[in-house]
Protein backbone atom coordinates (compact mmCIF):
# COMPACT_ATOMS: atom_id res chain seq x y z
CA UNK A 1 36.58 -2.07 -2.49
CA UNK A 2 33.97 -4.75 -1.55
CA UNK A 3 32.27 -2.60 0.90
CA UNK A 4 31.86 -0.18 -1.86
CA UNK A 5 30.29 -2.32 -4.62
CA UNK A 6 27.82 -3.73 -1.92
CA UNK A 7 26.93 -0.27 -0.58
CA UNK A 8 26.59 0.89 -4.35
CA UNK A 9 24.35 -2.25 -4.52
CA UNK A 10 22.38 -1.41 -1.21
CA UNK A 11 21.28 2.28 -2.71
CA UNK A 12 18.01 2.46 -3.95
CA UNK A 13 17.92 3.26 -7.79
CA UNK A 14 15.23 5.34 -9.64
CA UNK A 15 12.33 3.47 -10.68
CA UNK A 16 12.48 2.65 -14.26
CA UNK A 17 9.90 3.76 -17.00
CA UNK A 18 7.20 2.85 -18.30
CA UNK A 19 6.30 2.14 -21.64
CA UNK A 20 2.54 2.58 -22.13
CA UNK A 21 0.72 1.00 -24.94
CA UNK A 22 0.56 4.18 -26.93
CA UNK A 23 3.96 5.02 -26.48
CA UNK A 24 4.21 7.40 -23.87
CA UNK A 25 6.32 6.66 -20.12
CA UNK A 26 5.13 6.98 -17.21
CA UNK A 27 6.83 6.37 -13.54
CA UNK A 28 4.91 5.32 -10.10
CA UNK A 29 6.38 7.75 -7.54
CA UNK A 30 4.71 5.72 -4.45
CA UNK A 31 2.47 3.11 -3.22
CA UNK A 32 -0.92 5.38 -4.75
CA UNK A 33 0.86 7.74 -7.85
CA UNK A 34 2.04 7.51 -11.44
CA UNK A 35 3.51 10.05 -12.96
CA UNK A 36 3.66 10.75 -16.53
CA UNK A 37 5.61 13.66 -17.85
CA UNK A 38 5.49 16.11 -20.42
CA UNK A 39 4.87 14.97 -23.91
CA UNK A 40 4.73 17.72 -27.24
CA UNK A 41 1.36 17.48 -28.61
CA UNK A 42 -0.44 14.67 -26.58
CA UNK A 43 -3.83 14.97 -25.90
CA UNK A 44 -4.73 14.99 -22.19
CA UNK A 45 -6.32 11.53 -22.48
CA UNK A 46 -3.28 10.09 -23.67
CA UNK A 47 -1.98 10.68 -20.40
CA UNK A 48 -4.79 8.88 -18.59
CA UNK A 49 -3.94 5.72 -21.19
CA UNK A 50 -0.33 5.92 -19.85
CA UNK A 51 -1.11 5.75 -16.28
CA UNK A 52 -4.07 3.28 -16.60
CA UNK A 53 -1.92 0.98 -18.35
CA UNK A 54 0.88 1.04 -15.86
CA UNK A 55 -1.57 0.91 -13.05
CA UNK A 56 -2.74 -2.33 -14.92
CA UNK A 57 0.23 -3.77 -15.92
CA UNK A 58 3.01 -2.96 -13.57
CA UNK A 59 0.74 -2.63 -10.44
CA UNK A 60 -1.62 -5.67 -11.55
CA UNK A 61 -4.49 -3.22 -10.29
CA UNK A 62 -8.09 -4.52 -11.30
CA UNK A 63 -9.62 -3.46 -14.26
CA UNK A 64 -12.67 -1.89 -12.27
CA UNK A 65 -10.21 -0.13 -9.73
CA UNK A 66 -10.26 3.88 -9.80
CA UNK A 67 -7.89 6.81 -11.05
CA UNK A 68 -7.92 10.21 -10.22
CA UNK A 69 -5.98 13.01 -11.44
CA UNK A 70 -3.60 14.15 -8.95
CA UNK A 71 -2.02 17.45 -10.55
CA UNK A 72 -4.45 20.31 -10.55
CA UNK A 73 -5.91 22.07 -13.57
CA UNK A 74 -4.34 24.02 -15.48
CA UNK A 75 -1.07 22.73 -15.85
CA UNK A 76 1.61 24.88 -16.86
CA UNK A 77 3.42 24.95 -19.88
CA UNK A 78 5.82 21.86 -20.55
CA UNK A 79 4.29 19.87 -17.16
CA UNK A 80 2.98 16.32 -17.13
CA UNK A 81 0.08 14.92 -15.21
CA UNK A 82 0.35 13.12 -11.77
CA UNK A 83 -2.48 10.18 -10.78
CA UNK A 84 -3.38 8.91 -8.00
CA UNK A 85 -5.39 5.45 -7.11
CA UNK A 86 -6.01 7.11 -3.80
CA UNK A 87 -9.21 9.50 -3.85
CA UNK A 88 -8.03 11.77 -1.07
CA UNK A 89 -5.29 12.69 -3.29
CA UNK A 90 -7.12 13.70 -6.52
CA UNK A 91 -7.56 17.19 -7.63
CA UNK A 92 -11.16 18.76 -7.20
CA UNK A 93 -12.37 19.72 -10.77
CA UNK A 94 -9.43 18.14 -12.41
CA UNK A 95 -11.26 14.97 -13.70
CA UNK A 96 -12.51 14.60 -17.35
CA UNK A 97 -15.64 15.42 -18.77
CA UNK A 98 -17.98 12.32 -18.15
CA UNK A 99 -21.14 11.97 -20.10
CA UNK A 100 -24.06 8.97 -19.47
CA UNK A 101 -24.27 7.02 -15.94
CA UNK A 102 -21.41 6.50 -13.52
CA UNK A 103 -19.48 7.43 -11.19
CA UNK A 104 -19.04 11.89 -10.70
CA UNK A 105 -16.18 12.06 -8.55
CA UNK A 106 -13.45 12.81 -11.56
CA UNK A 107 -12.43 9.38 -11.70
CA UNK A 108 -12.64 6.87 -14.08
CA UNK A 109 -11.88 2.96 -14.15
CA UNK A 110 -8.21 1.72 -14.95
CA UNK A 111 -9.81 -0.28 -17.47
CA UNK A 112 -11.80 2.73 -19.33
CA UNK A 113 -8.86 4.49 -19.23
CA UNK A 114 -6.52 1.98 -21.08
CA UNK A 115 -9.19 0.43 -23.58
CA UNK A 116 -11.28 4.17 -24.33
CA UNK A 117 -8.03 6.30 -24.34
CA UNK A 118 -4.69 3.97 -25.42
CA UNK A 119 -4.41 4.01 -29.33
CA UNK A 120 -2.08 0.78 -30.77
CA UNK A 121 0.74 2.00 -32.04
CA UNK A 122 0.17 1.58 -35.84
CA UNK A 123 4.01 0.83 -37.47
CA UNK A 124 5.08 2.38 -40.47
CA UNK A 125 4.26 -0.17 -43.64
């Protein structure tokens, strides 16, 4: 019985969510992605807030480092977004829109993402 509550404690468990500051969960699946899944009516930079903020937060990532989408355009029906902090990994053509001076690769800084794209979450008065 002991060898069996130490081997249960041994197994690796699933990494557990993320709460992003407007509400939305996202997961890091390695060293490089987060994933965020699929959330009904959420605008595609809502997803970038999510994985910014967990790059920030959980991976204590610089505010100047960079995130690229990972999952290709366009996504299917129902599928989140994957990211990736490692530009070999990103998705040609799958970055936003940028407008002004910076960087054209389809990647924008972790803190961009969180402070242009994460909306408080307002309670109910």
């Amino acid at each position: 019985m002991r060898l069996f509550a130490i081997m249960l404690i041994a197994l690796p468990l699933p990494a557990s969510a993320f709460t992003a500051r407007n509400g939305m969960e996202a997961r890091q699946v390695n060293q490089t992605d987060i994933a965020v899944p699929f959330e009904n009516g959420r605008l595609t930079t809502e997803y970038w807030c999510a994985a910014g903020d967990l790059a920030r937060q959980q991976l204590q990532k610089s505010v100047s480092a960079r995130i690229w989408r990972a999952s290709p355009k366009p996504r299917s029906s129902g599928e989140g977004i994957t990211f990736t902090l490692d530009e070999t990994r990103k998705a040609e053509g799958a970055g936003l829109s940028q407008f002004g001076s910076g960087q054209r690769d389809g990647s924008m800084s972790i803190g961009r993402a969180v402070t242009a794209y994460c909306d408080p979450i307002i309670p109910d008065l």
